[in-house]
Protein backbone atom coordinates (compact mmCIF):
# COMPACT_ATOMS: atom_id res chain seq x y z
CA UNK A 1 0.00 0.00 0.00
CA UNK A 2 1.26 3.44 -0.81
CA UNK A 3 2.81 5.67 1.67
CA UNK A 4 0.82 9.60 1.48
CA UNK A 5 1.95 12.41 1.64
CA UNK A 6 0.57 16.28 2.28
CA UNK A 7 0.65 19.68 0.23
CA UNK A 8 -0.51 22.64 0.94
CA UNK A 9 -2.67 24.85 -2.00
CA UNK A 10 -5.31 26.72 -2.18
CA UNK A 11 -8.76 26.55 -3.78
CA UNK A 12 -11.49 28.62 -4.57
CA UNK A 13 -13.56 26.95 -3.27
CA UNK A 14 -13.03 25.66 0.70
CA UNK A 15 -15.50 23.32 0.94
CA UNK A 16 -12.89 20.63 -0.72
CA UNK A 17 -9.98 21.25 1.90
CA UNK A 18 -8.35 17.94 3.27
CA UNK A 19 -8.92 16.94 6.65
CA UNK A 20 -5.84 15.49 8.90
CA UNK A 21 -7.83 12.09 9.46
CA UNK A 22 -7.74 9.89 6.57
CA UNK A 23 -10.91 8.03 7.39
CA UNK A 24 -12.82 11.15 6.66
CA UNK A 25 -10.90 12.44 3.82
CA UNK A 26 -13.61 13.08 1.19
CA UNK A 27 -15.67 10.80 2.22
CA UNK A 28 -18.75 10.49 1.10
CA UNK A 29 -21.46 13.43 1.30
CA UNK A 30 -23.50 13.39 3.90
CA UNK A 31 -27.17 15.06 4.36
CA UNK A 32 -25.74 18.00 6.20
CA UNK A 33 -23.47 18.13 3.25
CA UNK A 34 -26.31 18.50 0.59
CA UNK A 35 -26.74 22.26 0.21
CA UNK A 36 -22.68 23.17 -0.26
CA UNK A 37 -21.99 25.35 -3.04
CA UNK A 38 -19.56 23.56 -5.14
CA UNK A 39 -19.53 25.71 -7.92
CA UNK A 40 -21.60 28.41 -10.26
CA UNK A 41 -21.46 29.47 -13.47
CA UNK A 42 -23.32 32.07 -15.02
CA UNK A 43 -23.12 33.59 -18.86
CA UNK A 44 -21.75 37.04 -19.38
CA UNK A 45 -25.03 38.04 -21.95
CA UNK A 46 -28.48 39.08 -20.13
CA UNK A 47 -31.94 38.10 -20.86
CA UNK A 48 -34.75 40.92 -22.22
CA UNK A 49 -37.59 41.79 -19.72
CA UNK A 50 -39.73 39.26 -21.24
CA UNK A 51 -37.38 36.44 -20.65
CA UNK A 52 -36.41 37.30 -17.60
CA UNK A 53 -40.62 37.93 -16.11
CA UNK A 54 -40.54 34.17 -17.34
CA UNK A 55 -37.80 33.08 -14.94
CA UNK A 56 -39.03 32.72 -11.60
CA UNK A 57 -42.24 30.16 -13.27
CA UNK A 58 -39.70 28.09 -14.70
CA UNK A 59 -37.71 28.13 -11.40
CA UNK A 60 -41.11 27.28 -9.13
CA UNK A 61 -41.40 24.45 -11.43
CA UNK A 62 -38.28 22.59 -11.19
CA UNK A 63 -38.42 23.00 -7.26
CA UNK A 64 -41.92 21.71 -7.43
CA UNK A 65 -40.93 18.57 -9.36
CA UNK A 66 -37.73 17.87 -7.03
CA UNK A 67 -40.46 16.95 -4.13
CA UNK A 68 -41.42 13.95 -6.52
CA UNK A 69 -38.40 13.02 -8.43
CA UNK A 70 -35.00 13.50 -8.19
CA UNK A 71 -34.35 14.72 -12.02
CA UNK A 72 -36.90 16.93 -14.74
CA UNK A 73 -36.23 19.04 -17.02
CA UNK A 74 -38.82 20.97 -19.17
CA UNK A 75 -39.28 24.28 -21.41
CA UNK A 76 -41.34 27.07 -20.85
CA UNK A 77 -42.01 30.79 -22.21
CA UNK A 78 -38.87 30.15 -23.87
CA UNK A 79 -36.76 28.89 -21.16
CA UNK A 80 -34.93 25.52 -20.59
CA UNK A 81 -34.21 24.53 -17.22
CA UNK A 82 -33.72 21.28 -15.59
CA UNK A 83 -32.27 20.14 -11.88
CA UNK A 84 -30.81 16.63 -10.45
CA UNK A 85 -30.12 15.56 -7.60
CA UNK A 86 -27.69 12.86 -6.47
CA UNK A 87 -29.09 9.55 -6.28
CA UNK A 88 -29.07 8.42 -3.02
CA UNK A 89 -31.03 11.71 -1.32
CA UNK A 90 -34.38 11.06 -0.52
CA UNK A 91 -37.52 13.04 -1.98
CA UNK A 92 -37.44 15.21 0.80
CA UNK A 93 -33.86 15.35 0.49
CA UNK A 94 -33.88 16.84 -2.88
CA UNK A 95 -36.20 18.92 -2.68
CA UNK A 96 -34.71 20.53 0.06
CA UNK A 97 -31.57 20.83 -1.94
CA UNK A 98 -33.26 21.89 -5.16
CA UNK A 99 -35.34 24.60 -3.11
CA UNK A 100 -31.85 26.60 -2.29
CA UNK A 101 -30.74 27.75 -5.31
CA UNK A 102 -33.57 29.67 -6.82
CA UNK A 103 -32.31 32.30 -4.01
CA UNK A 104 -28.75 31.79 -4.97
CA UNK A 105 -28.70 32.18 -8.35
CA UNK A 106 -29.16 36.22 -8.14
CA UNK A 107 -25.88 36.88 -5.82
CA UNK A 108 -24.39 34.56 -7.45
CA UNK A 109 -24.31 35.38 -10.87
CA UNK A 110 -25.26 39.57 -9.87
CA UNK A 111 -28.45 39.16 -10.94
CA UNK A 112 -31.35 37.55 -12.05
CA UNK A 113 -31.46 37.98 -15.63
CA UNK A 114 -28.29 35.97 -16.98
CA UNK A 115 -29.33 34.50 -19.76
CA UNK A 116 -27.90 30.93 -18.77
CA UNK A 117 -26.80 29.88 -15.41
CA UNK A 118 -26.05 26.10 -13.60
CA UNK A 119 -25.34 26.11 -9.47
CA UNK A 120 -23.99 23.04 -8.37
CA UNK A 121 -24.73 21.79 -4.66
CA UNK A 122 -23.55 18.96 -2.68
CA UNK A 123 -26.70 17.27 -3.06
CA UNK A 124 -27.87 18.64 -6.95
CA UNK A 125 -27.75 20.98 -9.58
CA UNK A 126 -30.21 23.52 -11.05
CA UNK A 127 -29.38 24.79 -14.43
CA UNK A 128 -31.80 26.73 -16.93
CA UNK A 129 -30.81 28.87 -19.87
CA UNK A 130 -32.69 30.58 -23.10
CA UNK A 131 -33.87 28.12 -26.04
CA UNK A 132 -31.10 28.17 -28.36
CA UNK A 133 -28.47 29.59 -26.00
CA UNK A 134 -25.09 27.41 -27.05
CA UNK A 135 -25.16 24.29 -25.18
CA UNK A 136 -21.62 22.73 -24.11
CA UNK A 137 -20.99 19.22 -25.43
CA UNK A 138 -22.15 16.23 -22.36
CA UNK A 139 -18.31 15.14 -21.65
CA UNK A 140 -17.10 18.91 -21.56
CA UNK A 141 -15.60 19.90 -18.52
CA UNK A 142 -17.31 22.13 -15.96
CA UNK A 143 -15.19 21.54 -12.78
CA UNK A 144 -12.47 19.33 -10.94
CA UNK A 145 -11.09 19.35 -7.59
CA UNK A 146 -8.13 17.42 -7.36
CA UNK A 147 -7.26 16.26 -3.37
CA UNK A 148 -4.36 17.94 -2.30
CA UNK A 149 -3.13 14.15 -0.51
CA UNK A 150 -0.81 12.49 -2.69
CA UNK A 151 0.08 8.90 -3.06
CA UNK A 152 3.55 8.06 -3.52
CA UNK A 153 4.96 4.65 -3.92
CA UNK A 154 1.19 3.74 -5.03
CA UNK A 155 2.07 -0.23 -4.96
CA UNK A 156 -0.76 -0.55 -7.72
CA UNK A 157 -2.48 2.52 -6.92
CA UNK A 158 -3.45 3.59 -10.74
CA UNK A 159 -4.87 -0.11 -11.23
CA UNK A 160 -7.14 0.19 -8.94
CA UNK A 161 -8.53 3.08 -9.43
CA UNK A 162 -8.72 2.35 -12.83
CA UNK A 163 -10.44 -1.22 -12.10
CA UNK A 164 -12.35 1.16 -9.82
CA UNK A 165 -13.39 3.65 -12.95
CA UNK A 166 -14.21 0.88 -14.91
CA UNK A 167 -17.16 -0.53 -11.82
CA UNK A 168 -18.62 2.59 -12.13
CA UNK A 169 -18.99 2.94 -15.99
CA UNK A 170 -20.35 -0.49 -15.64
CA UNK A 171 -22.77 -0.17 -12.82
CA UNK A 172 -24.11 3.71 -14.14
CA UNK A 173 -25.10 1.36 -17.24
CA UNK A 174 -26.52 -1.02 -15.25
CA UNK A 175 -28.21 0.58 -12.26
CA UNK A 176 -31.54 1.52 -14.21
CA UNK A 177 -30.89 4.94 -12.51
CA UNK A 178 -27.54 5.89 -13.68
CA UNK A 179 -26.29 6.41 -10.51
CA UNK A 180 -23.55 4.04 -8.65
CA UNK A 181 -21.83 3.80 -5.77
CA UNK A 182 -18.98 1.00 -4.77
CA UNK A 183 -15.81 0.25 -3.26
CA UNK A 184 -12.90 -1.69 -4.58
CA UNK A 185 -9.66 -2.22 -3.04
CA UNK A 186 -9.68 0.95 -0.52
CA UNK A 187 -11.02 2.77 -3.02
CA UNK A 188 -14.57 4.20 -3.00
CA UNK A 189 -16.43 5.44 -5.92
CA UNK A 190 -19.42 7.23 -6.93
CA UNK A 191 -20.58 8.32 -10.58
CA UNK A 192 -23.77 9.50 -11.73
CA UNK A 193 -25.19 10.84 -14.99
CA UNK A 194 -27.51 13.15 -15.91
CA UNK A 195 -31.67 11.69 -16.10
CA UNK A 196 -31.42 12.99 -19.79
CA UNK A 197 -28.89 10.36 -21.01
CA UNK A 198 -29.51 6.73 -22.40
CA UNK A 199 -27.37 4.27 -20.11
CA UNK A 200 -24.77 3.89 -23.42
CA UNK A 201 -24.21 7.64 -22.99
CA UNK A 202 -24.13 7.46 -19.49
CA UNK A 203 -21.13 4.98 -19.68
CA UNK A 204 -19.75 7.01 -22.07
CA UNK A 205 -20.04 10.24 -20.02
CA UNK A 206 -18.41 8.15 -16.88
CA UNK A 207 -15.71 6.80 -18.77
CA UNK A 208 -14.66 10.77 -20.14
CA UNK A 209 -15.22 11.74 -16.59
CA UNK A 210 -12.96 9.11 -15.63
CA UNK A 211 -9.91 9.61 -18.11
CA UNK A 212 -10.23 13.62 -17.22
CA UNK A 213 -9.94 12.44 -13.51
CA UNK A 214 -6.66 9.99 -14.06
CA UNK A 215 -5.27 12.81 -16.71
CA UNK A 216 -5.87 16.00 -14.29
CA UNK A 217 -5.60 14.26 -10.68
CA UNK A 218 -2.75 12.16 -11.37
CA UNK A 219 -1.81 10.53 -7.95
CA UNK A 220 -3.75 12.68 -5.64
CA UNK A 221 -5.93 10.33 -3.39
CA UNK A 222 -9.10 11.78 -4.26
CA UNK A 223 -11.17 13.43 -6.53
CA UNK A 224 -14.35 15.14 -7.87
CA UNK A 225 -14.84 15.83 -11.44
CA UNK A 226 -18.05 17.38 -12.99
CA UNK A 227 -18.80 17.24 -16.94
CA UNK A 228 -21.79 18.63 -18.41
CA UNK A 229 -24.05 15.81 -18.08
CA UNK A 230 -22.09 13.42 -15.42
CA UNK A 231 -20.02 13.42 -11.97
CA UNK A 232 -17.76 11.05 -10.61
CA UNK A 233 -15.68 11.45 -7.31
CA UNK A 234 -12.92 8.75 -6.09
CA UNK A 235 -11.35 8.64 -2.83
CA UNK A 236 -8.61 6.34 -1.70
CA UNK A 237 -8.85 5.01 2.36
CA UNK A 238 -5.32 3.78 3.34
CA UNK A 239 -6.86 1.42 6.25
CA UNK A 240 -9.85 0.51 3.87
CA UNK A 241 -13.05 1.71 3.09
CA UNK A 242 -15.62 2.40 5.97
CA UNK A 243 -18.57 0.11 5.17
CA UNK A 244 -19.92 -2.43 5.72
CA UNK A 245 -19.90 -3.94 2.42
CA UNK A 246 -19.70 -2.28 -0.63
CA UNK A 247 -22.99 -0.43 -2.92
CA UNK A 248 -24.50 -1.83 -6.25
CA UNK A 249 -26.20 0.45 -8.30
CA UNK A 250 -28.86 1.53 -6.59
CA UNK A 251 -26.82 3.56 -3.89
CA UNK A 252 -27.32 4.27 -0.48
CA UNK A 253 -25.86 1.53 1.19
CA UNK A 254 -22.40 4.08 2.14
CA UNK A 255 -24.42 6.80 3.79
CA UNK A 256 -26.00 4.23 5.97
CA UNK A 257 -23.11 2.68 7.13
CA UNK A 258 -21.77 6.75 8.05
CA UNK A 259 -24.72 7.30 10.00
CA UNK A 260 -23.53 3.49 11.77
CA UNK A 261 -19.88 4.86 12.46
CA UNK A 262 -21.38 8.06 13.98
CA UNK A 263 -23.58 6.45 15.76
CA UNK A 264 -20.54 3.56 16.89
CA UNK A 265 -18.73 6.84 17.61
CA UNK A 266 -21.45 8.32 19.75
CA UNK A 267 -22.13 5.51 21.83
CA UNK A 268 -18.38 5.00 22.46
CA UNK A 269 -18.09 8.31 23.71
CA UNK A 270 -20.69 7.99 25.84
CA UNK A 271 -19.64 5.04 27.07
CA UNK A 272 -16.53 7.11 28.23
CA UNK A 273 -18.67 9.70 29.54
CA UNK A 274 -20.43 7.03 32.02
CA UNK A 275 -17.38 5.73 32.96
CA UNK A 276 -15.80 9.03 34.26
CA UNK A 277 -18.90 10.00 36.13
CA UNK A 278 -18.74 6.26 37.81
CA UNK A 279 -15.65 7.04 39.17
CA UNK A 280 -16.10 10.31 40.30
CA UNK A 281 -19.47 9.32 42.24
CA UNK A 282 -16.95 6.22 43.62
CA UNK A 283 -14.19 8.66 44.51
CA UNK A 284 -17.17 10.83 46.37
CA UNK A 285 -18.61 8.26 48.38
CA UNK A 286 -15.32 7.23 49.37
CA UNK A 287 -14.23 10.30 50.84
CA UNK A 288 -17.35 10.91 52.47
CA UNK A 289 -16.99 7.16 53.93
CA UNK A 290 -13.41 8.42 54.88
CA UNK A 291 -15.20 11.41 56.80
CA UNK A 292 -17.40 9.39 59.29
């Protein structure tokens, strides 16, 4: 197994720094997580009155729809929007994701009448943009975030994150919701693929995604890398992944076992906590014993 090392840069965005414990280094999003900004973009041209009037009912929409499902898209008045959120979030969970960035998308971008803008959360997207604005191609690349951990002397490090890559193109394919989560070796991934996209595409999308990630990441022990119409995030645990066994396609299964090491965590420390307060009512009783 590969020895790691540290280096210091810095980011834009903070939300990605490295934490000191490997076990929790990237790991995987949890619901506190969900709203994050990860990152915005917005278009330099602005929308005429009418388009932007038209806006905020294609917004209401899309937030509406994330209480149901976790991916629409749909034209109105001239408008294309859409929103997704990540597979494993709950109804509830989405929409409550979803619901954030309607607010956002004005500081963000200095206003609402951009004539294309896409805010990326933890937890989901929301993009919309005028019919006929230039669309970017599905595999083009949006955003990366390379872990500042390196691994060096990877004893096989690149294989397995390839063998890794390659689960995930597999299982997006194969899920029925283009969305994947599994573990292989110490390494834990997680791709997922726009609701627009056949599953051939999907693979496709993943397997760009993944290429970009072992071209622009290198040896770095984790990573996040967002094309237009995918996402797919590695992260390497030196003393193995933290589940209890690994996801299939339907994800999930990883966020569970989180809320089970928390929990493990929780009752240890409480544990502790019952422990000390034992001994101090002993040490009590025994000097008042001493007293009489």
């Amino acid at each position: 197994m590969g020895i790691l090392k540290s280096k210091h840069h810095k980011h834009t965005l903070l939300f990605f720094l490295s934490i000191s414990f490997p076990l929790f280094l990237l790991t995987p999003i949890t619901t506190s997580d969900n709203t994050n900004l990860i990152y915005k973009g917005c278009a330099d041209q602005k929308m005429q009155g009418q388009y932007s009037q038209n806006l905020k009912p294609l917004l209401d929409s899309l937030v509406s729809a994330s209480a149901q499902k976790g991916f629409a898209a749909t034209t109105q008045n001239a408008l294309t929007g859409a929103y997704q959120c990540r597979g494993d979030l709950s109804n509830s969970e989405c929409y409550n994701c979803v619901s954030k960035i309607p607010n956002m998308l004005g500081r963000l971008c200095g206003g609402d009448d951009v004539a294309a803008a896409r805010v990326q959360l933890s937890g989901c997207y929301l993009r919309y943009e005028v019919v006929g604005f230039k669309v970017v191609p599905a595999t083009q690349l949006l955003y990366k975030v390379c872990g500042a951990r390196k691994v060096v002397d990877g004893g096989g490090f690149e294989a397995r994150r390839d063998a890794a890559f390659g689960m995930a193109e597999n299982g997006v394919q194969n899920s029925g919701n283009l969305f994947y989560t599994g573990s292989y070796q110490s390494l834990y991934v997680l791709g997922q693929c726009e609701g627009s996209l056949g599953n051939a595409d999907c693979g496709g999308c993943i397997k760009s995604a993944a290429e970009q990630a072992g071209d622009q990441c290198a040896d770095s022990i984790s990573a996040q890398v967002y094309l237009q119409s995918c996402f797919l995030s590695y992260s390497f645990y030196p003393n193995g992944v933290p589940t209890l066994s690994s996801s299939s396609g339907g994800g999930g299964g990883h966020p569970h076992t989180e809320r089970t090491v928390a929990l493990a965590v929780g009752g240890v420390a409480a544990l502790g906590f019952l422990i000390v307060c034992l001994l101090f009512l002993k040490s009590v009783l025994k000097r008042r014993g001493g007293k009489r």
